[in-house]
C-alpha atoms as a PDB file:
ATOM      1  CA  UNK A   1      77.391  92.213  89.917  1.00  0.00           C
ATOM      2  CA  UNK A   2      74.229  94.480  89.834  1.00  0.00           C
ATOM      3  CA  UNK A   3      76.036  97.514  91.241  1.00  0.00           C
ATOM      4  CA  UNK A   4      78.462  96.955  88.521  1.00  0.00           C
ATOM      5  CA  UNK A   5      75.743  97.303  85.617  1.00  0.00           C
ATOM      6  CA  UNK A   6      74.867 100.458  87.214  1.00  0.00           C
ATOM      7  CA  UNK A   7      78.043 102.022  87.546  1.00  0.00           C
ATOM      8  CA  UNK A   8      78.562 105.834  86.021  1.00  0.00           C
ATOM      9  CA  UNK A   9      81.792 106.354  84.690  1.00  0.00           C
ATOM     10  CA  UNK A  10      83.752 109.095  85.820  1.00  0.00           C
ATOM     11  CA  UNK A  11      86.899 111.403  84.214  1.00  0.00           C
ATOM     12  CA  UNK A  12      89.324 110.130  87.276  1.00  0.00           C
ATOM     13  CA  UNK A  13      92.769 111.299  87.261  1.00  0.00           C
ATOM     14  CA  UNK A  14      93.364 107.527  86.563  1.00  0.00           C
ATOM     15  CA  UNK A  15      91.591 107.318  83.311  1.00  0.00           C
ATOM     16  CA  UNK A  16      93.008 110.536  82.031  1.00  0.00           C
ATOM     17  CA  UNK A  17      96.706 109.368  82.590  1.00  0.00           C
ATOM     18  CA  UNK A  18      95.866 105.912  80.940  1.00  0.00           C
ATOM     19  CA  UNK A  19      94.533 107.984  77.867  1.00  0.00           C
ATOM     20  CA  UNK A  20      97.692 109.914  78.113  1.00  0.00           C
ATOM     21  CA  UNK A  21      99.835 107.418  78.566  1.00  0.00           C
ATOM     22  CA  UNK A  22      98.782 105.861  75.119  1.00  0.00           C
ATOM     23  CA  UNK A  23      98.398 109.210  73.493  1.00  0.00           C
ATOM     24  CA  UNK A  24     102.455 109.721  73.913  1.00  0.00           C
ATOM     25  CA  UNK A  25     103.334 105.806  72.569  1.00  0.00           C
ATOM     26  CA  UNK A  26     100.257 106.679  69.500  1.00  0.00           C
ATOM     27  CA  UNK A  27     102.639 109.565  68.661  1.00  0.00           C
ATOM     28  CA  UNK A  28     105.616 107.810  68.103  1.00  0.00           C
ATOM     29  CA  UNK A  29     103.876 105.724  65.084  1.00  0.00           C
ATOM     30  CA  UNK A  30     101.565 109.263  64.332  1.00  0.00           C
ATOM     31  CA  UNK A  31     101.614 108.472  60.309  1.00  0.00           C
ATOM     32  CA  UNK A  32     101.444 104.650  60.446  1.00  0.00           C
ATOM     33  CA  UNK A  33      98.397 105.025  62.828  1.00  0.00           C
ATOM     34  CA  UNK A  34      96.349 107.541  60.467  1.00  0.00           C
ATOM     35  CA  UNK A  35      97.335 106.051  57.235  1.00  0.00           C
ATOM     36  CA  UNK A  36      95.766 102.647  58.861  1.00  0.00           C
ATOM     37  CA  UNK A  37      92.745 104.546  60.549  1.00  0.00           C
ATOM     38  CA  UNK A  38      92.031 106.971  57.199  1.00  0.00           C
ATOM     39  CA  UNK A  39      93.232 105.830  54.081  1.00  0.00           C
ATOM     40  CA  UNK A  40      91.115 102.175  53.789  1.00  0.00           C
ATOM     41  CA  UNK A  41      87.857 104.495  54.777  1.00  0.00           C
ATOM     42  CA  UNK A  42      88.787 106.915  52.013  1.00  0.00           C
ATOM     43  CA  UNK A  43      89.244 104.451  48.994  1.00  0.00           C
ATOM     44  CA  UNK A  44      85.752 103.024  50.163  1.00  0.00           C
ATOM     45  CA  UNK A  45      84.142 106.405  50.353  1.00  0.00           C
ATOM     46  CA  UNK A  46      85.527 107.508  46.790  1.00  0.00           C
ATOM     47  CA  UNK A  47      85.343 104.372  45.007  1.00  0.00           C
ATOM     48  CA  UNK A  48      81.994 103.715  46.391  1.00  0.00           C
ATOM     49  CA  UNK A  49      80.221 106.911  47.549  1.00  0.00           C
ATOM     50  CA  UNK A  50      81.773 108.680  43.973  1.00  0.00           C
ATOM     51  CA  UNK A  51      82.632 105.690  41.650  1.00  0.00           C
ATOM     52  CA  UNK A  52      79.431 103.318  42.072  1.00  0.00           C
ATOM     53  CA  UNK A  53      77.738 106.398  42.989  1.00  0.00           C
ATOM     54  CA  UNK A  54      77.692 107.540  39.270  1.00  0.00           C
ATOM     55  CA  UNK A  55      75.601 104.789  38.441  1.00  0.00           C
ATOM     56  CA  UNK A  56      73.471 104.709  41.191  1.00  0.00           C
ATOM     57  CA  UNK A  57      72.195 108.411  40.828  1.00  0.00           C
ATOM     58  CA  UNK A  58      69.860 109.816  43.489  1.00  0.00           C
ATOM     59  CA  UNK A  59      68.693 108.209  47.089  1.00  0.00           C
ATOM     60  CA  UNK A  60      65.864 110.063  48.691  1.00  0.00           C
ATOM     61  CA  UNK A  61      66.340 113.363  46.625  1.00  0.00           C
ATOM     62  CA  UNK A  62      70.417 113.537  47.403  1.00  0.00           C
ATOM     63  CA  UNK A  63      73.136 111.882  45.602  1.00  0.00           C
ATOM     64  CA  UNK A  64      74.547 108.464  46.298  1.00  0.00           C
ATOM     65  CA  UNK A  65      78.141 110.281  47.798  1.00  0.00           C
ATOM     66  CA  UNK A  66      76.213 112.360  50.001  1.00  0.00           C
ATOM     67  CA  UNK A  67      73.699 109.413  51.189  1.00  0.00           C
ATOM     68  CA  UNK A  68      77.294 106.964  51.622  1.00  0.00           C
ATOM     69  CA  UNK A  69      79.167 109.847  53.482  1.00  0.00           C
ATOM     70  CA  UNK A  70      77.192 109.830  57.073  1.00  0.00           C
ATOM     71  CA  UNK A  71      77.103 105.602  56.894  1.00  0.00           C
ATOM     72  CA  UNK A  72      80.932 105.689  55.288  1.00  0.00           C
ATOM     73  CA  UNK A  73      81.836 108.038  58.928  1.00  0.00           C
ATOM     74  CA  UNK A  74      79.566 105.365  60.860  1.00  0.00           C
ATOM     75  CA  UNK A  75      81.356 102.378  59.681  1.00  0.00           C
ATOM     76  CA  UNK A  76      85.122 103.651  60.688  1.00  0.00           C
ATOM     77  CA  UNK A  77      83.936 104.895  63.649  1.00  0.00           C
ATOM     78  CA  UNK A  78      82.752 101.310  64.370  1.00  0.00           C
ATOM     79  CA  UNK A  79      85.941  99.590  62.943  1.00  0.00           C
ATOM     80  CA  UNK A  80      88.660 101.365  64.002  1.00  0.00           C
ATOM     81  CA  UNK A  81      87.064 101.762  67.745  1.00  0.00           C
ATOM     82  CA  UNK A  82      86.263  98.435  67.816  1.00  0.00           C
ATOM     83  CA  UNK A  83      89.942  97.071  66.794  1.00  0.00           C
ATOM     84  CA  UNK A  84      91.635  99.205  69.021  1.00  0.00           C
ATOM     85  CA  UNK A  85      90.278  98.169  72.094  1.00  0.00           C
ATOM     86  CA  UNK A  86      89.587  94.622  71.039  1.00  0.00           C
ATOM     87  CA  UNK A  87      93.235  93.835  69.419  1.00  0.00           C
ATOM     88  CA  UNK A  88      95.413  96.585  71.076  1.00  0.00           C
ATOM     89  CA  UNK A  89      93.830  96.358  74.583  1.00  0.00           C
ATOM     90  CA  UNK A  90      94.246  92.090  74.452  1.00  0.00           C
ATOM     91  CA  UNK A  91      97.922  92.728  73.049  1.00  0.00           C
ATOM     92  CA  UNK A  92      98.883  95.208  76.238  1.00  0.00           C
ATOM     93  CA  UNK A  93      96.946  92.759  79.025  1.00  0.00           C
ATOM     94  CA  UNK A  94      98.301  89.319  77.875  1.00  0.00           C
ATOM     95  CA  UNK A  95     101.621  89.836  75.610  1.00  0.00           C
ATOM     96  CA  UNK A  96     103.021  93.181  77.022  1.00  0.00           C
ATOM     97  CA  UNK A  97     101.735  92.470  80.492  1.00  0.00           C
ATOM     98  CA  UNK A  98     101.416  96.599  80.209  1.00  0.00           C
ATOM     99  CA  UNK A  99      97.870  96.132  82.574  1.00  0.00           C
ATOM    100  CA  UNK A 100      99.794  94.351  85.199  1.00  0.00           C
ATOM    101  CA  UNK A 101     102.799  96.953  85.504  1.00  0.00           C
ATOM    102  CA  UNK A 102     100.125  99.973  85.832  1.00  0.00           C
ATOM    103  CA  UNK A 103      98.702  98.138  88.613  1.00  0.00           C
ATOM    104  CA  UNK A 104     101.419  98.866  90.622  1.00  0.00           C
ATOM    105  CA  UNK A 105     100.586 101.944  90.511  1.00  0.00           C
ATOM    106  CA  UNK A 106      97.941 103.890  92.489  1.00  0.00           C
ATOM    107  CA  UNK A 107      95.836 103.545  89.297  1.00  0.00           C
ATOM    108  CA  UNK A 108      92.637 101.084  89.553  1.00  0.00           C
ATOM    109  CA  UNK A 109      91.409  97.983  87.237  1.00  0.00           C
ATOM    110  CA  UNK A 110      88.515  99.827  86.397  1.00  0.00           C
ATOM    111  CA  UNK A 111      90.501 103.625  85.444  1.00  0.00           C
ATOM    112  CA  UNK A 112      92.973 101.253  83.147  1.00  0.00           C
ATOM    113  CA  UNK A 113      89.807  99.665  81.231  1.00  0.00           C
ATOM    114  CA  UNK A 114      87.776 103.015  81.063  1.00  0.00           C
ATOM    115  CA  UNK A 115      90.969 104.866  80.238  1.00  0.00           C
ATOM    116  CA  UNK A 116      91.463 102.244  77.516  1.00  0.00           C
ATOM    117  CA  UNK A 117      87.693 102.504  75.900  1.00  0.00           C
ATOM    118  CA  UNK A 118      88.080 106.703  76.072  1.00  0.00           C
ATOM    119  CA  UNK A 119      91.377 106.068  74.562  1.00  0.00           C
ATOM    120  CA  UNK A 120      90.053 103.911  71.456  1.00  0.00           C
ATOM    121  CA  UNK A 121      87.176 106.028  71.022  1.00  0.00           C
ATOM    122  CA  UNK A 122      89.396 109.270  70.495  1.00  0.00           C
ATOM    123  CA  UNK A 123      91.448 107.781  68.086  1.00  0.00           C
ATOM    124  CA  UNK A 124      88.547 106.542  66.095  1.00  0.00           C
ATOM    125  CA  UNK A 125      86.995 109.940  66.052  1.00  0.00           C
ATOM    126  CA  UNK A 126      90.547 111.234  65.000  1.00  0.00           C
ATOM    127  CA  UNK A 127      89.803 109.060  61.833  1.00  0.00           C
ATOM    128  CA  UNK A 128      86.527 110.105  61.763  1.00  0.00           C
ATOM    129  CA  UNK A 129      87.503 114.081  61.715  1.00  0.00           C
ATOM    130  CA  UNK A 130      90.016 113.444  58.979  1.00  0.00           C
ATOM    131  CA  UNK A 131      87.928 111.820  56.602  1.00  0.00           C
ATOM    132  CA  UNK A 132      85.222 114.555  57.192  1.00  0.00           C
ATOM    133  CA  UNK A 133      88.253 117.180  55.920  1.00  0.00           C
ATOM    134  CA  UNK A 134      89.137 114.750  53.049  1.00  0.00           C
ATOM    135  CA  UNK A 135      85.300 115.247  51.856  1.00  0.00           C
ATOM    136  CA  UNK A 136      85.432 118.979  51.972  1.00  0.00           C
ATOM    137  CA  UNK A 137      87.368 118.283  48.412  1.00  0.00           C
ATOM    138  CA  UNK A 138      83.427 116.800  47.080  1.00  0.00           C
ATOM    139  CA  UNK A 139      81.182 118.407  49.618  1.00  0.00           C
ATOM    140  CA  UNK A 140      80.639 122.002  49.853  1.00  0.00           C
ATOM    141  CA  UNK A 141      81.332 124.434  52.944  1.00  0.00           C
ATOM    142  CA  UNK A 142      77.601 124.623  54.475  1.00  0.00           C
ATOM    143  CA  UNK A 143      77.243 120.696  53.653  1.00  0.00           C
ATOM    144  CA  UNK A 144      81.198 120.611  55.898  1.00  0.00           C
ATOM    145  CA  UNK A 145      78.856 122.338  58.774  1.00  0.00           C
ATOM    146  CA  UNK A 146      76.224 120.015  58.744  1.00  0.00           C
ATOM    147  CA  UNK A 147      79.109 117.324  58.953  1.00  0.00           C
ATOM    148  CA  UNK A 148      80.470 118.746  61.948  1.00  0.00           C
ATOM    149  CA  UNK A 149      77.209 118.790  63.640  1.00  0.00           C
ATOM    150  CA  UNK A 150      77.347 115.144  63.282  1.00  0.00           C
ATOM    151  CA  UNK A 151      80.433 114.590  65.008  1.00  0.00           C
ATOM    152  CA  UNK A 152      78.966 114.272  69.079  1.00  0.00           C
ATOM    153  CA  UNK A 153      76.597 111.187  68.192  1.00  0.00           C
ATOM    154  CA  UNK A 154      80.002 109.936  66.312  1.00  0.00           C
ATOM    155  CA  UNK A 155      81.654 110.065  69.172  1.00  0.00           C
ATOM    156  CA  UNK A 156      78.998 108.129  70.986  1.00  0.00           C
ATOM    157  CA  UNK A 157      79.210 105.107  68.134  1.00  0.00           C
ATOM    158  CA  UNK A 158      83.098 104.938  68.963  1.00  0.00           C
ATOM    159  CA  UNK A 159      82.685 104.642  72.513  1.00  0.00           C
ATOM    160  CA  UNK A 160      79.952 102.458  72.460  1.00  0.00           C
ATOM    161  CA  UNK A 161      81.959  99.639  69.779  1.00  0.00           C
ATOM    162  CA  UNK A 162      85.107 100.568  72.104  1.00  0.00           C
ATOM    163  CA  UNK A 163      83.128  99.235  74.982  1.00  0.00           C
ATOM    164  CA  UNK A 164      82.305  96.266  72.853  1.00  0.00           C
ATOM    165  CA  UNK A 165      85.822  95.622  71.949  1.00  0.00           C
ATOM    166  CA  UNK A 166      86.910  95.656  75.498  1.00  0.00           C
ATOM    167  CA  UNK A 167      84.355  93.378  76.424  1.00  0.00           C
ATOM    168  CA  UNK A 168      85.663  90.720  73.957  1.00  0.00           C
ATOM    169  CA  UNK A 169      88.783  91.601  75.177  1.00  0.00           C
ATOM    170  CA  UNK A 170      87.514  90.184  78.607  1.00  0.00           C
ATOM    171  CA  UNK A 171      86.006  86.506  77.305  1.00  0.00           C
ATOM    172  CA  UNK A 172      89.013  86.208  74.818  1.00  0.00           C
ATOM    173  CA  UNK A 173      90.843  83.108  74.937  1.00  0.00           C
ATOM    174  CA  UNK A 174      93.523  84.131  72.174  1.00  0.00           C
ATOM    175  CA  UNK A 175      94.103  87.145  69.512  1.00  0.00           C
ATOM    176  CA  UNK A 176      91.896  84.918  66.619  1.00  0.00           C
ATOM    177  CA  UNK A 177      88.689  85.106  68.707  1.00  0.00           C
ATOM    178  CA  UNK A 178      88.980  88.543  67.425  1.00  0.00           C
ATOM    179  CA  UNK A 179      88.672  87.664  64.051  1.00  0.00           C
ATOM    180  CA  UNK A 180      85.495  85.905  64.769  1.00  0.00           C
ATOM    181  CA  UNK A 181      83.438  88.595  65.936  1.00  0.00           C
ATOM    182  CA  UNK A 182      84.985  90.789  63.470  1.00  0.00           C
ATOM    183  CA  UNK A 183      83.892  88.903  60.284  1.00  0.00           C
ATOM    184  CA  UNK A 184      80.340  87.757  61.865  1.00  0.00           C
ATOM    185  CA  UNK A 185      78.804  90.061  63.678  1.00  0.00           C
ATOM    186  CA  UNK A 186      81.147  93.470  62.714  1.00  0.00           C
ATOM    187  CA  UNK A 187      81.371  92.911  58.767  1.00  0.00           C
ATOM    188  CA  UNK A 188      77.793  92.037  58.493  1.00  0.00           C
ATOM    189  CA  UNK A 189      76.435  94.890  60.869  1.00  0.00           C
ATOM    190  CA  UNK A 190      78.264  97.071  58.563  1.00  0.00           C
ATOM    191  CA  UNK A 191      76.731  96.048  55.541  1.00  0.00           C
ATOM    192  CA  UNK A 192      72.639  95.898  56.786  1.00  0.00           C
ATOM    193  CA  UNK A 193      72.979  98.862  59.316  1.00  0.00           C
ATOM    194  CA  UNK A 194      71.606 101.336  56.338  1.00  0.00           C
ATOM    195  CA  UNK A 195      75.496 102.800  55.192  1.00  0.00           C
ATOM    196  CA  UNK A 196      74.936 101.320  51.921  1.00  0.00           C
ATOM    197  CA  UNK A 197      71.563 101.272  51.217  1.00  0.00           C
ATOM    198  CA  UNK A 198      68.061 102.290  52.722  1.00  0.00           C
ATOM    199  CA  UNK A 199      67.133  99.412  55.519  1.00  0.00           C
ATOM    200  CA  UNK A 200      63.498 100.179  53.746  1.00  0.00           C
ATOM    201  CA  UNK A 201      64.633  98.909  50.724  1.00  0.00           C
ATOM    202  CA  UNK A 202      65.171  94.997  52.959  1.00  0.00           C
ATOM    203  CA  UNK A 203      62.093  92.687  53.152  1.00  0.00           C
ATOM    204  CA  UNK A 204      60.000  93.498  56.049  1.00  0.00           C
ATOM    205  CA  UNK A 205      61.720  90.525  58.180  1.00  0.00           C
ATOM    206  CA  UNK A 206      64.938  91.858  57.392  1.00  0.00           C
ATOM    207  CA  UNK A 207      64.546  95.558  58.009  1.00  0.00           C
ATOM    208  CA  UNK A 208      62.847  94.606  61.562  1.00  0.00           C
ATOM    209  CA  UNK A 209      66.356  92.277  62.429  1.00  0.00           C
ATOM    210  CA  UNK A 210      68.066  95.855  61.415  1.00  0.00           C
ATOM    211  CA  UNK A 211      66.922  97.443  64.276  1.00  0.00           C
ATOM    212  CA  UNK A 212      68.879  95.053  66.311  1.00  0.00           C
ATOM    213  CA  UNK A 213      71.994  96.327  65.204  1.00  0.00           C
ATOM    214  CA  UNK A 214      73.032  99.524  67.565  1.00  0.00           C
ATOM    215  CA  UNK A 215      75.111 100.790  64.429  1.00  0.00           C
ATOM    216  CA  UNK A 216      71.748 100.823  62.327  1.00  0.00           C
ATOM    217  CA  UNK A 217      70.322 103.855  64.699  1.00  0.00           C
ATOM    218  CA  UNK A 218      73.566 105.435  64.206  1.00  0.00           C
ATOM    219  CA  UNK A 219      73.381 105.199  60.542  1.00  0.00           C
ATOM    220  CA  UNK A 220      69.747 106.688  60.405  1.00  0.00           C
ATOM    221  CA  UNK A 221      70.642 109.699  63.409  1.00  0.00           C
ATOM    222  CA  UNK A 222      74.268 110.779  61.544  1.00  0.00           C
ATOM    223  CA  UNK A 223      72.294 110.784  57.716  1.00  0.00           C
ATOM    224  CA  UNK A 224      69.052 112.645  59.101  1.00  0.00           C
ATOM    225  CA  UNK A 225      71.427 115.900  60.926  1.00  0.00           C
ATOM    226  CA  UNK A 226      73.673 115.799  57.810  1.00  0.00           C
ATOM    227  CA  UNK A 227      70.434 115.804  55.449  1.00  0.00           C
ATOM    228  CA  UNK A 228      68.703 118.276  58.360  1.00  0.00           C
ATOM    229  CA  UNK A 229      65.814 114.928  57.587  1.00  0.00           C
ATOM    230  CA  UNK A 230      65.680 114.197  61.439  1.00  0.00           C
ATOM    231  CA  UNK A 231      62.277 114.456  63.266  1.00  0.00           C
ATOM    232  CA  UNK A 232      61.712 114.331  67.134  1.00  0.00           C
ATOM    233  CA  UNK A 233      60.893 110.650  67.549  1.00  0.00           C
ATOM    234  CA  UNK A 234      64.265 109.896  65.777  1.00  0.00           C
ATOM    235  CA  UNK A 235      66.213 110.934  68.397  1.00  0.00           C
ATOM    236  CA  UNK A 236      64.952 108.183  70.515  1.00  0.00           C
ATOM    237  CA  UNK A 237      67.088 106.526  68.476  1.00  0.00           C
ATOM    238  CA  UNK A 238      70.160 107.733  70.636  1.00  0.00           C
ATOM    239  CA  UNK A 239      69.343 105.299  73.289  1.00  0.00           C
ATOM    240  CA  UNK A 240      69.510 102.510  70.907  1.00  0.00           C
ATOM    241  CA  UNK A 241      73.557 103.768  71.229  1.00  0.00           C
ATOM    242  CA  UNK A 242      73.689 104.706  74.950  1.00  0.00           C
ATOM    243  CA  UNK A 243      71.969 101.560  76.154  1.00  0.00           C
ATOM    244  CA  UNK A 244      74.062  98.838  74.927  1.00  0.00           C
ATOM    245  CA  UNK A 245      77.036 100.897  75.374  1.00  0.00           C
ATOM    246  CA  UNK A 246      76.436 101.629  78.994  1.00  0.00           C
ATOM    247  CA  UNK A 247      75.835  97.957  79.765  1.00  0.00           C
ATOM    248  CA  UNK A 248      77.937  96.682  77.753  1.00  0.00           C
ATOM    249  CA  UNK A 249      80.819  98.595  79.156  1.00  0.00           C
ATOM    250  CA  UNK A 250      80.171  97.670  82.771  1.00  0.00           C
ATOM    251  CA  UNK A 251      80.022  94.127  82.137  1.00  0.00           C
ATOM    252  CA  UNK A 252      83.505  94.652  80.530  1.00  0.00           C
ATOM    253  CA  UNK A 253      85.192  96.348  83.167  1.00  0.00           C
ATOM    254  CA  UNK A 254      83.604  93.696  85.662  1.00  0.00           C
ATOM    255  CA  UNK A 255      85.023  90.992  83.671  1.00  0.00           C
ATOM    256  CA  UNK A 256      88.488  92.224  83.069  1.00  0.00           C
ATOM    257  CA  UNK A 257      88.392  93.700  86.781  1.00  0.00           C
ATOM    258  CA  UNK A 258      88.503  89.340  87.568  1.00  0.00           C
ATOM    259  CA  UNK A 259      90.929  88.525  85.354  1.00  0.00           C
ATOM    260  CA  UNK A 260      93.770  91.336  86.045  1.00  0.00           C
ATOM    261  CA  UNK A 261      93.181  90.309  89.796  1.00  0.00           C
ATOM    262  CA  UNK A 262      92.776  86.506  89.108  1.00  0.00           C
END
C-alpha cells in the first residue's frame, strides 16, 4: 500500500489509448458534451460576473467581472472534472462493464484509471478554454493573454478533482453516492474557495477552514497571474493542488486496481 502512495504516473501507451479511446466516443456527442461543459458556466459568469457585478462595483481596484472570471474558470474546472470521472468513470466500470472488456487487453488496471483521470481532466480544460474565448467578447486582448497564462495551473485543478472523482468512483456503492459528495463537500467548496468573494472578507475562523479547501489555493494562484497580483510565497500555494492530487490519485487507482480484479 505504501509503494502505491508513492507511485509517479507515467504517459504509457496504455493510458494514451484509454484517452483515445474516449476521445473518439466524446466526438460522436461533440455539441451535447460542450453545450453541457460551457453553456451553465457562461450564464453564471454573465449573470453574475456582469449582471450582479453592476452593483457590486470594484474588488481590490478591478471590477467584479474581472475578480469572478479566474474563480468562474476555477469552479468548471472543478465541476466538470470532477463529474466526469466520478459519474462517467462509475457508469463504464459497473453498467457498461467497458473496464472489464479493456482488461482483456494487454492494457493494465492502473493505465485504464490514469487514462480515465487524463481523460476527464482534458475535457474539463476543453470547457475551460472555451469559456476563456467566450470572455474575449468583455475582456480585452492583453487581459485574453494574461488568461492564457492561467491555463497550466487550470489544468492542474482538473486533474487534481479528476483524481478525486475517480477515487469516489472506487468507495461508491451506487450512482447517488455521487450526489452526496457533490452537494456537500463540491457545492460548498465552490462557494467559500474565494470565486465569489475575498476569503478575507470571512471571520477569521472561517477564512482559516478556507485553506482546507485545495480549490481555495487555486482560486487565489489563477486571480493573482490574471491580475499579475502574485508574489513568490504564493506559489507555495501550488502544492496545496499537487499534494492532495498526487495522493489522492494513488489511493484511487489502488482501490479500483481491487475491485476490477476482485
Amino acid at each position: 500500500m505504501i509503494k502505491d502512495l508513492f507511485y509517479f504516473p507515467r504517459l504509457s501507451y496504455g493510458v494514451r489509448a484509454i484517452w483515445f479511446r474516449n476521445f473518439l466516443y466524446f466526438k460522436k456527442s461533440l455539441l451535447v458534451s460542450l453545450l453541457w461543459g460551457t453553456i451553465e458556466p457562461l450564464f453564471y459568469l454573465f449573470a453574475i460576473g456582469y449582471g450582479l457585478g453592476q452593483f457590486v462595483g470594484e474588488i481590490d481596484g478591478v471590477s467584479y467581472f474581472n475578480f469572478y472570471l479566474p474563480g468562474a474558470l476555477c469552479n468548471t474546472a472543478m465541476m466538470v472534472s470532477l463529474l466526469e470521472a466520478s459519474y462517467g468513470s462509475y457508469y463504464k466500470m459497473e453498467h457498461q462493464k467497458t473496464y472489464a472488456s479493456i482488461l482483456l487487453s494487454p492494457i493494465s488496471e492502473r493505465d485504464v484509471v490514469m487514462g480515465e483521470m487524463l481523460w476527464a481532466a482534458s475535457k474539463a480544460m476543453l470547457s475551460v478554454v472555451l469559456i476563456s474565448l467566450v470572455s474575449l467578447f468583455v475582456v480585452d486582448f492583453s487581459q485574453f493573454v494574461r488568461l492564457i497564462e492561467t491555463w497550466p495551473i487550470l489544468f492542474l485543478i482538473c486533474w487534481m478533482f479528476s483524481c478525486l472523482g475517480m477515487y469516489l468512483v472506487s468507495i461508491a456503492k451506487s450512482m447517488e453516492s455521487f450526489t452526496y459528495a457533490i452537494s456537500g463537500f463540491a457545492v460548498p467548496m465552490s462557494l467559500f474557495s474565494g470565486a465569489y468573494f475575498p476569503v478575507e472578507s470571512l471571520p477569521r475562523w472561517g477564512e482559516i477552514l478556507t485553506y482546507f479547501l485545495p480549490l481555495t489555493y487555486g482560486v487565489k494562484l489563477v486571480r493573482g497571474i490574471y491580475q499579475e497580483s502574485l508574489i513568490f510565497s504564493d506559489w507555495l500555494g501550488i502544492l496545496g493542488i499537487l499534494v492532495p492530487g498526487f495522493f489522492i490519485g494513488n489511493i484511487a487507482i489502488a482501490r479500483i486496481r481491487r475491485r476490477l480484479l476482485s
